[in-house]
N, C-alpha and C. Protein backbone atom coordinates (compact mmCIF):
# COMPACT_ATOMS: atom_id res chain seq x y z
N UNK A 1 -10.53 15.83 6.92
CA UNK A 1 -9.10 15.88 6.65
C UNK A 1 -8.72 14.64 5.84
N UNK A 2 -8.09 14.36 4.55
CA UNK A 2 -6.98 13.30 4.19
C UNK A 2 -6.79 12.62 4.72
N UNK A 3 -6.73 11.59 4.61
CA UNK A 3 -5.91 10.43 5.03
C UNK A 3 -5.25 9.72 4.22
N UNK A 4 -4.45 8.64 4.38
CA UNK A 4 -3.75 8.04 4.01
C UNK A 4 -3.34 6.67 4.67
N UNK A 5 -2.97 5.54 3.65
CA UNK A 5 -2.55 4.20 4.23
C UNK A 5 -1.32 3.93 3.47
N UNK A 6 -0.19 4.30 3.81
CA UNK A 6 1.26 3.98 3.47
C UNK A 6 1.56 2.31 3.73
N UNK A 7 1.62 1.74 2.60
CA UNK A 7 2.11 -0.19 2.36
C UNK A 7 3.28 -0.01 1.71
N UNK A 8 4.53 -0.12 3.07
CA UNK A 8 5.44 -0.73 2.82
C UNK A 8 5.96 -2.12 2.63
N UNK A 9 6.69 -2.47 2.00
CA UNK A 9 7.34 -3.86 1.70
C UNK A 9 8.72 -3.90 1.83
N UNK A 10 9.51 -4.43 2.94
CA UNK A 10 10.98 -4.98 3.44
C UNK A 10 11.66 -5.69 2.53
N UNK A 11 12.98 -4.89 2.67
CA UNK A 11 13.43 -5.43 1.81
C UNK A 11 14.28 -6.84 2.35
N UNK A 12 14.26 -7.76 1.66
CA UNK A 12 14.83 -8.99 2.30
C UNK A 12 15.63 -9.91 1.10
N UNK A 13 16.77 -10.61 1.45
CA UNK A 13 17.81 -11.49 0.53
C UNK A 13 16.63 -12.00 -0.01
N UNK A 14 15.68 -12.95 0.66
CA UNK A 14 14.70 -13.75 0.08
C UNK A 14 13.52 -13.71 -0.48
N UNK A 15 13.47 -11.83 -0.72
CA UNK A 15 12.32 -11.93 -1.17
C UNK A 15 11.86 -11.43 -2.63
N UNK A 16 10.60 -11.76 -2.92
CA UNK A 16 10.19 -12.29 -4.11
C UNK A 16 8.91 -10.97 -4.41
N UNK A 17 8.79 -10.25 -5.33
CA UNK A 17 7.99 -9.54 -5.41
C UNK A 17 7.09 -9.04 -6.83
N UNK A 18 5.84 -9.73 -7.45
CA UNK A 18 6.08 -9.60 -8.29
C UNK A 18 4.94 -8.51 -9.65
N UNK A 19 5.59 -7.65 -9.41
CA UNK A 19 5.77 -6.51 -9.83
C UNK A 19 4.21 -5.89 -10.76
N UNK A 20 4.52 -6.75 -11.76
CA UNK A 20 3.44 -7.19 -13.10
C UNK A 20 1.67 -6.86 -12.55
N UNK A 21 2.13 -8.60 -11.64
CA UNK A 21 0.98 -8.37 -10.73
C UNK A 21 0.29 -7.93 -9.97
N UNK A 22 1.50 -6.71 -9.47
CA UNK A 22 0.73 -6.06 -8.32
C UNK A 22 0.04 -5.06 -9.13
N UNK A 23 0.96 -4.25 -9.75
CA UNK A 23 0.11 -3.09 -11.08
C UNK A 23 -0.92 -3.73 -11.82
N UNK A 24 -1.20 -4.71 -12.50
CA UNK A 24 -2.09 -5.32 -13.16
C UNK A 24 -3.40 -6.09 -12.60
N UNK A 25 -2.87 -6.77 -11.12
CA UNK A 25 -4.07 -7.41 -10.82
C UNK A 25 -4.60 -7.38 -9.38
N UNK A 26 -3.56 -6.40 -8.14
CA UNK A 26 -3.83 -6.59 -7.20
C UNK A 26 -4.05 -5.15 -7.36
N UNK A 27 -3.87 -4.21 -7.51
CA UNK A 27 -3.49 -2.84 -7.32
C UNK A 27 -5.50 -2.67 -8.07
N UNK A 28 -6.18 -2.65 -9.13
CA UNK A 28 -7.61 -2.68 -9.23
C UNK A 28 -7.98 -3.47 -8.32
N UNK A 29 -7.64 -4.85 -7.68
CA UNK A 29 -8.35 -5.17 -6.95
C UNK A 29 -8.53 -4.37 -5.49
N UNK A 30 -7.63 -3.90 -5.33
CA UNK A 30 -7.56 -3.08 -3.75
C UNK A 30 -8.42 -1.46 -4.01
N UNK A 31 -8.98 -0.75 -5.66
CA UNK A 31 -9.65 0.17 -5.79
C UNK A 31 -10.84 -0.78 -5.64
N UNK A 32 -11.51 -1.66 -6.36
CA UNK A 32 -13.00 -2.03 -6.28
C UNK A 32 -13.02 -2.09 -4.76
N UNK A 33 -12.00 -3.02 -4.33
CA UNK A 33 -12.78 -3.16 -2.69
C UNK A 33 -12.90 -1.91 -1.70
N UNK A 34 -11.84 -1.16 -1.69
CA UNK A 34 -11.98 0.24 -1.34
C UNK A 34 -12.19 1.61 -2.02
N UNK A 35 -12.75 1.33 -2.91
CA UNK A 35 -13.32 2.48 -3.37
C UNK A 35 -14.69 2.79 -3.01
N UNK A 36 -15.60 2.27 -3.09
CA UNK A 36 -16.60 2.03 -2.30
C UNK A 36 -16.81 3.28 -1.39
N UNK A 37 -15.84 2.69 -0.45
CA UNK A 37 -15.39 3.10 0.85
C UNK A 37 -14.57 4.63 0.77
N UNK A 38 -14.34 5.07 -0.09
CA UNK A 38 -13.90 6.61 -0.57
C UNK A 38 -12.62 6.75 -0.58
N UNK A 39 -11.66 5.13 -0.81
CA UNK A 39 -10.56 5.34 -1.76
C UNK A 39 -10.73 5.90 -2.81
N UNK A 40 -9.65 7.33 -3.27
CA UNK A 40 -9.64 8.04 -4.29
C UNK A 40 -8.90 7.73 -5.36
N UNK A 41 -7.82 7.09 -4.72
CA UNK A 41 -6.43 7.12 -5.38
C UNK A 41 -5.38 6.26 -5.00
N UNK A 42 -4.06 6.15 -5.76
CA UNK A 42 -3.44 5.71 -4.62
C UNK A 42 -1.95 6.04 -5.93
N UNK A 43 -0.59 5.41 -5.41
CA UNK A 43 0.38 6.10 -5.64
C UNK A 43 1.83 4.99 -5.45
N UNK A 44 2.01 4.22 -6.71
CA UNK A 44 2.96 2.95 -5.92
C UNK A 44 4.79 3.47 -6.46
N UNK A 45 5.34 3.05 -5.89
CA UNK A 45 7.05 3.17 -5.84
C UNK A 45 7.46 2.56 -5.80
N UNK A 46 8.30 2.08 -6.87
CA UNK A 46 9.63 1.34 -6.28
C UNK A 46 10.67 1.92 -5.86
N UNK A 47 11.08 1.59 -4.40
CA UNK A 47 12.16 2.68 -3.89
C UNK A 47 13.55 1.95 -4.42
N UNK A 48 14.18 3.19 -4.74
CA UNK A 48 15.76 3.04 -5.13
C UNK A 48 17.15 3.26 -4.04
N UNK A 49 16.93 4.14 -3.49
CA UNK A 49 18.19 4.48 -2.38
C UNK A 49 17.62 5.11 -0.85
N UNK A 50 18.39 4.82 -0.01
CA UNK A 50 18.28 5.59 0.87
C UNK A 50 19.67 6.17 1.64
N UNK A 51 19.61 7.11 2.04
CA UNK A 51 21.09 7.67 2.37
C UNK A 51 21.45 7.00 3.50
N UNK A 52 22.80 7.17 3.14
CA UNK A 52 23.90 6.61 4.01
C UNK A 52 23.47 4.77 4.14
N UNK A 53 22.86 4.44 3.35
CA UNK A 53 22.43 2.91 3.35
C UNK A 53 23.31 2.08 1.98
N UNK A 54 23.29 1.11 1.76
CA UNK A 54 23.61 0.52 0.52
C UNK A 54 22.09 0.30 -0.14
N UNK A 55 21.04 -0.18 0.79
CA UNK A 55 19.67 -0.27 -0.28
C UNK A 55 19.14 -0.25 0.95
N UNK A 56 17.68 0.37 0.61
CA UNK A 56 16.95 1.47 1.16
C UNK A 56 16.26 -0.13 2.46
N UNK A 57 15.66 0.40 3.30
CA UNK A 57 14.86 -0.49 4.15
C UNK A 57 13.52 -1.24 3.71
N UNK A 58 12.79 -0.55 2.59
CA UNK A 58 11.83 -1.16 2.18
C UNK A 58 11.84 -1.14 0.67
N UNK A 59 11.80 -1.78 0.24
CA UNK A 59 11.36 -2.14 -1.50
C UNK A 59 10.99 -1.86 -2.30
N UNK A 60 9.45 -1.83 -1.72
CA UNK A 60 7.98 -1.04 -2.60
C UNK A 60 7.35 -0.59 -1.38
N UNK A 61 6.52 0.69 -2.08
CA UNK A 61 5.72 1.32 -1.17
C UNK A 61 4.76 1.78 -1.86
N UNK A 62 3.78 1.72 -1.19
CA UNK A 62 2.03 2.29 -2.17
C UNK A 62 1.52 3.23 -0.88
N UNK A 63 1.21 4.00 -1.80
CA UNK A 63 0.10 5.19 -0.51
C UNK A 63 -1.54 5.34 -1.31
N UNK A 64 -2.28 4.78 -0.65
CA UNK A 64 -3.42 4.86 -0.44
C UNK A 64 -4.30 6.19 -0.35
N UNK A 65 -4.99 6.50 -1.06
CA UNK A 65 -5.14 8.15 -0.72
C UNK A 65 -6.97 7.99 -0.36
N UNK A 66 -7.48 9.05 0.61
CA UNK A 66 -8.88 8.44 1.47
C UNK A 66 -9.25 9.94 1.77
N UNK A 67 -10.57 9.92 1.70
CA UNK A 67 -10.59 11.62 1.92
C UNK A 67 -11.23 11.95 3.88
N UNK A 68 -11.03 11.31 4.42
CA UNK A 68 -10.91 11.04 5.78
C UNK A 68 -10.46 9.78 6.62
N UNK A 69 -9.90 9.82 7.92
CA UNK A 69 -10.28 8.63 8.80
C UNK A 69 -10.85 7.74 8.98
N UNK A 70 -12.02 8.19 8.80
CA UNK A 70 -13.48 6.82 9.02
C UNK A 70 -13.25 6.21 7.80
N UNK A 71 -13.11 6.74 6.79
CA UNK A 71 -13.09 5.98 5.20
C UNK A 71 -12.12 5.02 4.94
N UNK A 72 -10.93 5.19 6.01
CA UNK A 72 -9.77 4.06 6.28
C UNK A 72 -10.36 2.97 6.93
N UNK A 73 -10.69 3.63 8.08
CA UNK A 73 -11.68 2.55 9.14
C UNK A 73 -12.42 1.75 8.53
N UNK A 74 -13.54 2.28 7.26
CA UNK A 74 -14.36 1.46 7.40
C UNK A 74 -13.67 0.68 5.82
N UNK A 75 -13.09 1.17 4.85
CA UNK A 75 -12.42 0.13 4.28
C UNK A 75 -11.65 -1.06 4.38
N UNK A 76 -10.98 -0.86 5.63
CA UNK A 76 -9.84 -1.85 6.47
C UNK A 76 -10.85 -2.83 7.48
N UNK A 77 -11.93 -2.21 7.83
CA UNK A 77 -12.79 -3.19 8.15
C UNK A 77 -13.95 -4.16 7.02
N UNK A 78 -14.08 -3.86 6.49
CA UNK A 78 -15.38 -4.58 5.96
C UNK A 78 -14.77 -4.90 4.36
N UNK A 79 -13.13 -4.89 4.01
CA UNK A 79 -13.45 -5.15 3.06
C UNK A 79 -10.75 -5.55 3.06
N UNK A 80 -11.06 -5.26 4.30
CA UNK A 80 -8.96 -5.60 4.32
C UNK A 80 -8.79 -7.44 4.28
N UNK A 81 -9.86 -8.24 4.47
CA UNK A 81 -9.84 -9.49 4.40
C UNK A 81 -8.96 -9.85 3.18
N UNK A 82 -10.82 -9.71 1.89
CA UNK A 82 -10.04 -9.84 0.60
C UNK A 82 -8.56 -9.15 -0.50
N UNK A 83 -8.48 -7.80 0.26
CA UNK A 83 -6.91 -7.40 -0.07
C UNK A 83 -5.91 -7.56 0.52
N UNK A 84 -5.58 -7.98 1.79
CA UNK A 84 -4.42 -8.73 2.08
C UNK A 84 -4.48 -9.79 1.80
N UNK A 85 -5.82 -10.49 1.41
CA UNK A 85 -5.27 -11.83 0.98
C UNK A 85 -5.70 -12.73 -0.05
N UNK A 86 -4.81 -11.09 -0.96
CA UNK A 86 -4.22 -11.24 -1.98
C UNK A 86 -2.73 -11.09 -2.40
N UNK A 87 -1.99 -10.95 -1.30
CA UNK A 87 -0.23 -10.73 -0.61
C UNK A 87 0.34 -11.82 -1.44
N UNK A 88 -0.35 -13.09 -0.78
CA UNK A 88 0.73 -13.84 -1.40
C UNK A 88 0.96 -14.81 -2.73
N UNK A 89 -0.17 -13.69 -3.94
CA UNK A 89 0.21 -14.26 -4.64
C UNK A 89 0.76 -12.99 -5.69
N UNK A 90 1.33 -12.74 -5.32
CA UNK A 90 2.37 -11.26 -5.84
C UNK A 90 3.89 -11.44 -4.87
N UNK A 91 3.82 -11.56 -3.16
CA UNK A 91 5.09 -11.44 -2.72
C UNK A 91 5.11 -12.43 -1.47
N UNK A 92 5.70 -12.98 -0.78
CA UNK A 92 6.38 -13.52 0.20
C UNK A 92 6.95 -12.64 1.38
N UNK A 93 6.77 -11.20 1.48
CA UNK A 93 7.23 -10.45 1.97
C UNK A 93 5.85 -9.79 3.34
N UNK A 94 5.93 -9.41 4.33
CA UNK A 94 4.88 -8.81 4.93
C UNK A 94 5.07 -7.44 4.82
N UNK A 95 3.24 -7.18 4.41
CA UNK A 95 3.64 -5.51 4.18
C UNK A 95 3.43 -4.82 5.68
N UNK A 96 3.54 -3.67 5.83
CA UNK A 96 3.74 -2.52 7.06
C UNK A 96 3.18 -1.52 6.58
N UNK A 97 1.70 -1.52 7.05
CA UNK A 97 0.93 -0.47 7.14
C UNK A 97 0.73 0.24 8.19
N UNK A 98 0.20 1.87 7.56
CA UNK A 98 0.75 2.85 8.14
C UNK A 98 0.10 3.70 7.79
N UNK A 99 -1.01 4.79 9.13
CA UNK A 99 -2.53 4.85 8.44
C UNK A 99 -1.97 6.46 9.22
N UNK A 100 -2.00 7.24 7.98
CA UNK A 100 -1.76 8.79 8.73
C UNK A 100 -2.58 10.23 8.30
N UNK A 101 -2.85 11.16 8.56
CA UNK A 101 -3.59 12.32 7.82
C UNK A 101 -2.83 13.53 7.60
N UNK A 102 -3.21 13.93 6.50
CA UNK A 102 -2.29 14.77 5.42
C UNK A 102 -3.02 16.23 6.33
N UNK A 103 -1.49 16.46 6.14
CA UNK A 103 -1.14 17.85 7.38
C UNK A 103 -0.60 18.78 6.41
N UNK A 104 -0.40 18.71 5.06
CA UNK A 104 0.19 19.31 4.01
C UNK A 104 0.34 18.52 2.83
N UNK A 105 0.57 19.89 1.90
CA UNK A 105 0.18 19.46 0.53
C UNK A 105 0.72 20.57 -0.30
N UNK A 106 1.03 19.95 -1.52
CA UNK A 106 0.90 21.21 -2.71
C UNK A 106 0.80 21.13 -4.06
């Protein structure tokens, strides 16, 4: 079954996020280290609105795309060191990951 690792980013007065870098230099770095590992893909957003809100709860969001469970597991183990920490030199913000399997599609 699919899986997936949803990286959200909060939105905050103080925070700093920067953009360029994440598309350009963190975003390949997070395929070499998990691809390997049977990252396929992945899928980033900048969110704009959310209803009934003035601005949405999180910022940016990337989904990770994995063609099972274990392939999360064993990416987030043997290789989540060097891509989270690469966070802070793109944002100041903590991301909120969020590891789920695709129950639908189209």
């Amino acid at each position: 079954m699919p899986s997936t690792v949803t990286v959200l980013y909060p939105t905050q007065a103080d925070g700093k996020f920067d953009l360029d870098y994440y598309l350009s230099t963190h975003m390949p770095l997070v395929m070499k280290h998990f691809g390997p590992h049977g990252m396929t893909g992945y899928k980033v957003s900048k969110l704009l609105s959310s209803p009934g809100a003035d601005q949405p709860p999180y910022t940016m969001q990337c989904i990770l795309e994995f063609g099972n469970p274990s392939e999360v597991d064993a990416a987030l183990k043997a290789e989540g060191g060097p891509v989270l920490g690469d966070v802070p030199n793109f944002t100041n913000l903590q991301p909120v990951l969020i590891v789920g399997d695709v129950v639908g599609t189209n």
